[in-house]
Every structure is written in structure tokens, then in C-alpha cells.
N, C-alpha and C. Protein backbone atom coordinates (compact mmCIF):
# COMPACT_ATOMS: atom_id res chain seq x y z
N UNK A 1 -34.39 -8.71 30.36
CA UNK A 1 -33.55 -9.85 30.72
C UNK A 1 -32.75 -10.23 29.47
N UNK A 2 -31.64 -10.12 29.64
CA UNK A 2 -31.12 -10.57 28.44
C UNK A 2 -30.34 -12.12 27.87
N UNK A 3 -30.97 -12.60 28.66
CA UNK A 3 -30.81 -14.27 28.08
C UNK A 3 -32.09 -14.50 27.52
N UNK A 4 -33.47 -14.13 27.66
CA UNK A 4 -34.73 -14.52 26.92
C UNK A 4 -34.30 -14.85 25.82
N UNK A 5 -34.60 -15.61 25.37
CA UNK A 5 -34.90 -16.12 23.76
C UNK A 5 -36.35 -16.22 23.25
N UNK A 6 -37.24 -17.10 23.50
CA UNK A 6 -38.49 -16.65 22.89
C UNK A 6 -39.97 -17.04 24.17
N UNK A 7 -40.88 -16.54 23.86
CA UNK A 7 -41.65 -17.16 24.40
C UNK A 7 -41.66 -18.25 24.68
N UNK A 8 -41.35 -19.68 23.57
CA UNK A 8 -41.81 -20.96 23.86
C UNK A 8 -42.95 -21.70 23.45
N UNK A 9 -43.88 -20.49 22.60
CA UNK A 9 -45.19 -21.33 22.41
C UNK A 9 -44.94 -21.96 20.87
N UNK A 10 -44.30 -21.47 20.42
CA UNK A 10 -44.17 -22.37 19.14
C UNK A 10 -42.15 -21.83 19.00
N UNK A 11 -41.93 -23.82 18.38
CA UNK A 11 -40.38 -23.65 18.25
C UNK A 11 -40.38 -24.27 16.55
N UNK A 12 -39.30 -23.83 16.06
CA UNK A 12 -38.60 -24.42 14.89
C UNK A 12 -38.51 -25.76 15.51
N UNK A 13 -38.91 -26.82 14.14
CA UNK A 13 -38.56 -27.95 14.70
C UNK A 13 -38.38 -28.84 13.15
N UNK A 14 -37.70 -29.82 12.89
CA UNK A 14 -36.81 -30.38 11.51
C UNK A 14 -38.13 -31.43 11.55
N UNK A 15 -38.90 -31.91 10.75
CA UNK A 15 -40.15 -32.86 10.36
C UNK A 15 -38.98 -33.84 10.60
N UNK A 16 -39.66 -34.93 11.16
CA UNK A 16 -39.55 -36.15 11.25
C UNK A 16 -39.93 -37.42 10.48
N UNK A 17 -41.00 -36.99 10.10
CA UNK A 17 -41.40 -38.52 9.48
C UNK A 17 -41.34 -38.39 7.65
N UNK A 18 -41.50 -39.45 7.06
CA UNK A 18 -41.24 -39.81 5.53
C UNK A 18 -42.79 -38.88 5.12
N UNK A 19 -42.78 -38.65 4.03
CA UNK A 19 -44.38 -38.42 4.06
C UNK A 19 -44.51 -36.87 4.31
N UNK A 20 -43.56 -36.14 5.44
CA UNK A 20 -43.85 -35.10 5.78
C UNK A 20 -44.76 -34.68 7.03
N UNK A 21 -45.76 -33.44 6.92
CA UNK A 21 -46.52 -33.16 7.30
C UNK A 21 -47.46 -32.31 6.90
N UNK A 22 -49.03 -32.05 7.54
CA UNK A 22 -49.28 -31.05 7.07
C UNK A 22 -50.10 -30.15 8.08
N UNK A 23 -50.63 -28.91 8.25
CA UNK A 23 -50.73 -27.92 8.85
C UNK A 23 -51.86 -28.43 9.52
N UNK A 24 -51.77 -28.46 10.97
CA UNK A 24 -52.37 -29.41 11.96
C UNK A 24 -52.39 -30.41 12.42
N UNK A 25 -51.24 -31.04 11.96
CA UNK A 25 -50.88 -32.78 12.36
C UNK A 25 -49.81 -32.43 13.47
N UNK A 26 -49.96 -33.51 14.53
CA UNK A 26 -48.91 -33.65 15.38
C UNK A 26 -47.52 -33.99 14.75
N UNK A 27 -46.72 -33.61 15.89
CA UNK A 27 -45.35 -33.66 15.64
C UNK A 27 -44.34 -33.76 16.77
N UNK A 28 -43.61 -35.20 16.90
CA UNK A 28 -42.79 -36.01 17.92
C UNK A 28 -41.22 -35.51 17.49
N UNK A 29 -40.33 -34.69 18.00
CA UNK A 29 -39.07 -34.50 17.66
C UNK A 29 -38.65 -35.11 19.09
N UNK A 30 -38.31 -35.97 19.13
CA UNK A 30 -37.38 -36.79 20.43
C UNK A 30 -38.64 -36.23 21.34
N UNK A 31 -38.35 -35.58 22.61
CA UNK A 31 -39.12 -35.55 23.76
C UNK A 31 -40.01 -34.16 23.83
N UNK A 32 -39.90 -33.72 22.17
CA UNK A 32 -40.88 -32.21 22.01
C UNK A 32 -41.64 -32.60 21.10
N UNK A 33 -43.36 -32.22 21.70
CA UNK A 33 -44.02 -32.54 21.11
C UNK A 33 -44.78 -31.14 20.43
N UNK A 34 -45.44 -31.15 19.38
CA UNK A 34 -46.22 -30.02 18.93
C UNK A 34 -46.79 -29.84 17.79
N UNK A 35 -47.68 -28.82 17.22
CA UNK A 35 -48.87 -28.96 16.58
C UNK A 35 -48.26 -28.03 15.55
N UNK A 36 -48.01 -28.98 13.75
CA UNK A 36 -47.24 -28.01 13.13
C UNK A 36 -48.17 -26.99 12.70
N UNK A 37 -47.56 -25.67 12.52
CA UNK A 37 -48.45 -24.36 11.96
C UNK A 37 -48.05 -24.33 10.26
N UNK A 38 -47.39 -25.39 9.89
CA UNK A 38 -47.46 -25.00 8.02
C UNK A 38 -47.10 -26.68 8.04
N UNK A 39 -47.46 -27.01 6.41
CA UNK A 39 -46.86 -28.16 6.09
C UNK A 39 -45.49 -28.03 6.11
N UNK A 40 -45.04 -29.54 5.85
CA UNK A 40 -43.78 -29.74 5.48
C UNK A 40 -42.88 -30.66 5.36
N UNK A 41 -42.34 -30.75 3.85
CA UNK A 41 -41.68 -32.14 4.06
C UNK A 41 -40.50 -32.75 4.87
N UNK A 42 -40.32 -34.07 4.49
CA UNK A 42 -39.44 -35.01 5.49
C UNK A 42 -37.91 -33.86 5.80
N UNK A 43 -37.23 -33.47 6.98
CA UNK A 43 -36.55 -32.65 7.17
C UNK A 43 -36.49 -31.28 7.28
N UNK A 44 -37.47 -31.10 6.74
CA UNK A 44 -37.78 -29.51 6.36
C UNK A 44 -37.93 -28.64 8.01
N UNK A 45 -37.36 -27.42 8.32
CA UNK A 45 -37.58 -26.94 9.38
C UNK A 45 -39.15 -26.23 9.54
N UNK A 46 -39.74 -26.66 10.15
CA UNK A 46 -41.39 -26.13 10.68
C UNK A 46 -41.24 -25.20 12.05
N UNK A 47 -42.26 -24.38 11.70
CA UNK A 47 -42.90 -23.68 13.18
C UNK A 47 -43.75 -24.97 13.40
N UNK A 48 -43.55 -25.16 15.11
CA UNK A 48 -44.80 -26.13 15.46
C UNK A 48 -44.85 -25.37 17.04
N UNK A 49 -46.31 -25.45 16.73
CA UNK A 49 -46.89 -24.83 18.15
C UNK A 49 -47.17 -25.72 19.28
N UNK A 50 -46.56 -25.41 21.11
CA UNK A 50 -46.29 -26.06 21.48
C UNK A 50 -47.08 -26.06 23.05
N UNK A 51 -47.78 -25.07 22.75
CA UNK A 51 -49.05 -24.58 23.98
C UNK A 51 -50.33 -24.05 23.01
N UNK A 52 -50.72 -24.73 23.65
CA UNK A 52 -52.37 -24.56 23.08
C UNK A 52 -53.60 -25.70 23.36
N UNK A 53 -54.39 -24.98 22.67
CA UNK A 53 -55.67 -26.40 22.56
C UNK A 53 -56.05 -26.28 21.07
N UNK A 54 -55.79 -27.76 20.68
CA UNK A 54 -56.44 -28.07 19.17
C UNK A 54 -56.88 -29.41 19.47
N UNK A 55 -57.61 -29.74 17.93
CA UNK A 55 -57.99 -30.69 17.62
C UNK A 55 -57.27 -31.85 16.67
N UNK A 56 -57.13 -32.61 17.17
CA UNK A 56 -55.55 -33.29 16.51
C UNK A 56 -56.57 -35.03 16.51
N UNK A 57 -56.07 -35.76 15.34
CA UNK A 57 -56.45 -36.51 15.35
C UNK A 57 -56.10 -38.03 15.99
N UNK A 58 -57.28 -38.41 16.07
CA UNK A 58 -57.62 -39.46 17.15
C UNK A 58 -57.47 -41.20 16.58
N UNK A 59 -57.18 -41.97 17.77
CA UNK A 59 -57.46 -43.62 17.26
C UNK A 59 -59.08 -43.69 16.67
N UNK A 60 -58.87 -44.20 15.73
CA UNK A 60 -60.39 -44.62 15.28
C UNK A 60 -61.31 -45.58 16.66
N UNK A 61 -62.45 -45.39 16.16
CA UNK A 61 -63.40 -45.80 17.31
C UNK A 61 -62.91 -46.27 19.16
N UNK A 62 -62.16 -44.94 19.26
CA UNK A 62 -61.74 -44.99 20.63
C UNK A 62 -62.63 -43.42 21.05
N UNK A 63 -63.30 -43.92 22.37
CA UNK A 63 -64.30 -42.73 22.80
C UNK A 63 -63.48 -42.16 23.82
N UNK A 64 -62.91 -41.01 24.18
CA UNK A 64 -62.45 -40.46 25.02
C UNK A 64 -62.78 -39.28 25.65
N UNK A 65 -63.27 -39.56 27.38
CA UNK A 65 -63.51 -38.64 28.29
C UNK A 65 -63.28 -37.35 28.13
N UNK A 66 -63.48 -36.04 28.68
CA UNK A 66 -63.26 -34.63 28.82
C UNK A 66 -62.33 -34.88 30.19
N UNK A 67 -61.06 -34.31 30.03
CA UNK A 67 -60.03 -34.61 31.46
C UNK A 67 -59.44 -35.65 31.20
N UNK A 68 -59.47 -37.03 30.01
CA UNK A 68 -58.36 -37.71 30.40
C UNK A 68 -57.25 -37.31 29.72
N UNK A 69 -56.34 -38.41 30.42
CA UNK A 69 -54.55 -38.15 29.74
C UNK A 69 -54.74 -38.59 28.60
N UNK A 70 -54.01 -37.55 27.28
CA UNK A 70 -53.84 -38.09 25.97
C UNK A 70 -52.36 -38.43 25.67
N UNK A 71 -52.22 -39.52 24.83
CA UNK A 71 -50.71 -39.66 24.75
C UNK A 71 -50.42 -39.55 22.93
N UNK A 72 -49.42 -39.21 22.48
CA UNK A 72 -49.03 -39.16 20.86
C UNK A 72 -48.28 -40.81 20.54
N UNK A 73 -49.41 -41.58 19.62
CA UNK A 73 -49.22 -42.71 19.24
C UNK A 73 -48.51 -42.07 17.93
N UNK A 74 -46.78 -42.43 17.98
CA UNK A 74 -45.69 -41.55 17.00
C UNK A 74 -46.18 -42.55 15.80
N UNK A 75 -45.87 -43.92 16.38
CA UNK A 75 -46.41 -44.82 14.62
C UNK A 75 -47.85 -44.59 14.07
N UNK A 76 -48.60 -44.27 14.53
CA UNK A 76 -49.58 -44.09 13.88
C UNK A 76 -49.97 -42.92 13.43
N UNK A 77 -49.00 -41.43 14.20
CA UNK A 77 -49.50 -40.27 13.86
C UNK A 77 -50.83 -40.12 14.42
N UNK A 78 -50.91 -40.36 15.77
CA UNK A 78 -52.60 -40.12 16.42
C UNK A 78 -52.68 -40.04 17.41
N UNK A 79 -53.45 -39.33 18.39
CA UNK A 79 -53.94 -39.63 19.93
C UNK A 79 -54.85 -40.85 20.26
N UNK A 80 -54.05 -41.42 21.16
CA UNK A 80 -54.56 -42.61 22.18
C UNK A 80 -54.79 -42.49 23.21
N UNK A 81 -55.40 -43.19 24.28
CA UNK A 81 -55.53 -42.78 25.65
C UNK A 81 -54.65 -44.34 26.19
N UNK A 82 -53.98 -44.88 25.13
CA UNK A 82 -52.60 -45.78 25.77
C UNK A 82 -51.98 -45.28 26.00
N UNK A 83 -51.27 -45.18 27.57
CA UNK A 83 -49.82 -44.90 27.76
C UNK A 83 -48.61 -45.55 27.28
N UNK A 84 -49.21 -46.89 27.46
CA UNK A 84 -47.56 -47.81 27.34
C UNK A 84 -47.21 -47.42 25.76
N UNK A 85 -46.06 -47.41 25.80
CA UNK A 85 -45.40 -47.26 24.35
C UNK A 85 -45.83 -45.84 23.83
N UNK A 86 -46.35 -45.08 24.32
CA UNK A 86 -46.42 -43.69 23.73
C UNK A 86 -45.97 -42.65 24.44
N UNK A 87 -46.12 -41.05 24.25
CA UNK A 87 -45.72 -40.23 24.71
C UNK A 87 -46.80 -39.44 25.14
N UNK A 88 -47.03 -38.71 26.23
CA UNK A 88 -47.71 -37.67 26.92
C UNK A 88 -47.70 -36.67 26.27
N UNK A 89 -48.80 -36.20 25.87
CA UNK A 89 -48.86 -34.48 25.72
C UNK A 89 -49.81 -34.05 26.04
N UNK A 90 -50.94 -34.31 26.89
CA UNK A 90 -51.59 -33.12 27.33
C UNK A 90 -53.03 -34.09 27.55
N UNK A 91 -54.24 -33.11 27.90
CA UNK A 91 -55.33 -33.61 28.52
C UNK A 91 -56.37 -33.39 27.57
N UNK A 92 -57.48 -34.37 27.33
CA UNK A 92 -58.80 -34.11 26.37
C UNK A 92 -59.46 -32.58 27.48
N UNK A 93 -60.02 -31.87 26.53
CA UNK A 93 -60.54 -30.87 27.16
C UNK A 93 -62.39 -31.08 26.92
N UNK A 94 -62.40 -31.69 25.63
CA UNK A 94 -64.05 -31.86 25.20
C UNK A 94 -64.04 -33.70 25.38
N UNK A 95 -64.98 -33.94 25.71
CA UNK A 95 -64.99 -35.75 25.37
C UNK A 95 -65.04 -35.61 23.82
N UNK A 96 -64.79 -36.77 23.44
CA UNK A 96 -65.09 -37.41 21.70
C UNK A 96 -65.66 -38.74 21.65
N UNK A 97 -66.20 -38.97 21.09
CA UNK A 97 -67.35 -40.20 20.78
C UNK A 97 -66.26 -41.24 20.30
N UNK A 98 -66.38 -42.33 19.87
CA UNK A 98 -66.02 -43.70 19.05
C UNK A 98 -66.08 -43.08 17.35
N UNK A 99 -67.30 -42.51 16.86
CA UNK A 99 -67.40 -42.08 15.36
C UNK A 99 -66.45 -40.43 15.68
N UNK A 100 -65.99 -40.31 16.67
CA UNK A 100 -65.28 -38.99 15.60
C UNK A 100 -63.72 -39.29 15.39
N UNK A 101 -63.18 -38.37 14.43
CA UNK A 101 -61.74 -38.59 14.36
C UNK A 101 -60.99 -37.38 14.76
N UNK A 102 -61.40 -36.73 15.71
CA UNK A 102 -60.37 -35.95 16.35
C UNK A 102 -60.78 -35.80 17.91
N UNK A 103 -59.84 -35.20 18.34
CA UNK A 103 -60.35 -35.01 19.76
C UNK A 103 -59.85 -33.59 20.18
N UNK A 104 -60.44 -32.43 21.29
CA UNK A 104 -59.45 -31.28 21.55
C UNK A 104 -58.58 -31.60 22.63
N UNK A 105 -57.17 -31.24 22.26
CA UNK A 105 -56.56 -31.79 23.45
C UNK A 105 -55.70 -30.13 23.47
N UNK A 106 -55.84 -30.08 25.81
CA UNK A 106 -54.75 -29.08 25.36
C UNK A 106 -53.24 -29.68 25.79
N UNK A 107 -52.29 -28.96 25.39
CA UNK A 107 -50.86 -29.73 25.53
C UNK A 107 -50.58 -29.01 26.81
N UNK A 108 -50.31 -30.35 27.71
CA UNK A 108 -49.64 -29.63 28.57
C UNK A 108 -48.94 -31.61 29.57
N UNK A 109 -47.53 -30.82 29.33
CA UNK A 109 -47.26 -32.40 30.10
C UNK A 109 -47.13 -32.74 31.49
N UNK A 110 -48.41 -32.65 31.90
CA UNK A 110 -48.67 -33.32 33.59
C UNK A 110 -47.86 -34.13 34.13
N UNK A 111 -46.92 -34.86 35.29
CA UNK A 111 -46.70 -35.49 35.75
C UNK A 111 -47.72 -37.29 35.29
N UNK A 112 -46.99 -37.81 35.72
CA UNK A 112 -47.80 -39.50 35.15
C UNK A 112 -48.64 -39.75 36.43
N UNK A 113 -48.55 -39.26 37.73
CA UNK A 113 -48.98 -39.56 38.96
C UNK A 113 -49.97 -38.57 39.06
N UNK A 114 -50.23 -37.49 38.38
CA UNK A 114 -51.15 -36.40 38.77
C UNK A 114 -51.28 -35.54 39.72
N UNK A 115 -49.50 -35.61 40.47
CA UNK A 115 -49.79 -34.75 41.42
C UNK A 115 -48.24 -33.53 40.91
């Protein structure tokens, strides 16, 4: 086929935040979300992977189910299980306790209704 361009599982994407990033932190570019594969500072173009399951870090002492919706809290750099004011990316696959600070989530952006 010759329009393919790439798979899709990981895209170039320009870091967003001050501070940078580093290799395993989430990453919000407007309405693409994904898990960078190298550090990198503020602007800098990153591979970030954009299907998968990792462990990405979590709101402090928030316990979250196996199956619920996770959303990317952009100001804080973390997964919440708040929707309002955040963005969707994908579902807890393991529960996580209150004492841990990550959770596995895989990315995948479900509908908000679940069907």
C-alpha cells in the first residue's frame, strides 16, 4: 500500500512541558497521548510509545481497581481515576493499592459511555 506511513505504535512527538522528561513518564501533546521511550528536554523531539501496557505513575494514595478508566492528570504529570478536567488514555489492567505510586495501565482510548 503505498500511502502507509508507520505502524502507529510509537510517534515523534516535540516534549511539552518545562522540566522536560524522562524515559517512562507520560506525555500530553494536544489530544496524543504516550509513554516517552528516551528522555528529553522542553521541545526536544521524542519517540513516545503509543500502544502498550506500562506502568506510569499514579495520584498518591488513590487505590485503583483492575478495569477502571484511567485519565492523564497533564498538571500534575500523573494518572487519576478523575475524569473531569483530564484526558483519557486507557484502562488499569492490575489494581494498585493507596501506598503504591504507579499503576499498569494499557492505552487504549475507549469511548466515555463504554459502548
Amino acid at each position: 500500500m503505498r500511502n502507509f506511513i508507520q505502524p502507529g505504535d510509537s510517534l515523534a512527538v516535540a516534549v511539552p512541558y518545562a522540566g522536560g522528561v524522562t524515559s517512562g513518564q507520560g506525555v500530553l501533546v494536544g489530544a496524543l497521548f504516550g509513554v516517552a521511550a528516551v528522555d528529553g528536554a522542553q521541545n526536544a523531539v521524542i519517540e513516545a510509545q503509543t500502544q502498550g501496557v506500562f506502568d506510569i505513575t499514579k495520584e498518591p494514595a488513590l487505590a485503583i481497581t483492575a478495569g477502571a478508566r484511567v485519565f492523564w492528570d497533564n498538571a500534575n504529570r500523573r494518572i487519576t481515576t478523575t475524569a473531569a478536567g483530564n484526558f483519557q488514555v486507557g484502562i488499569a489492567t492490575l489494581a494498585a493499592l493507596a501506598a503504591d505510586t504507579t499503576v499498569r495501565v494499557w492505552l487504549n482510548r475507549v469511548p466515555p459511555s463504554g459502548s
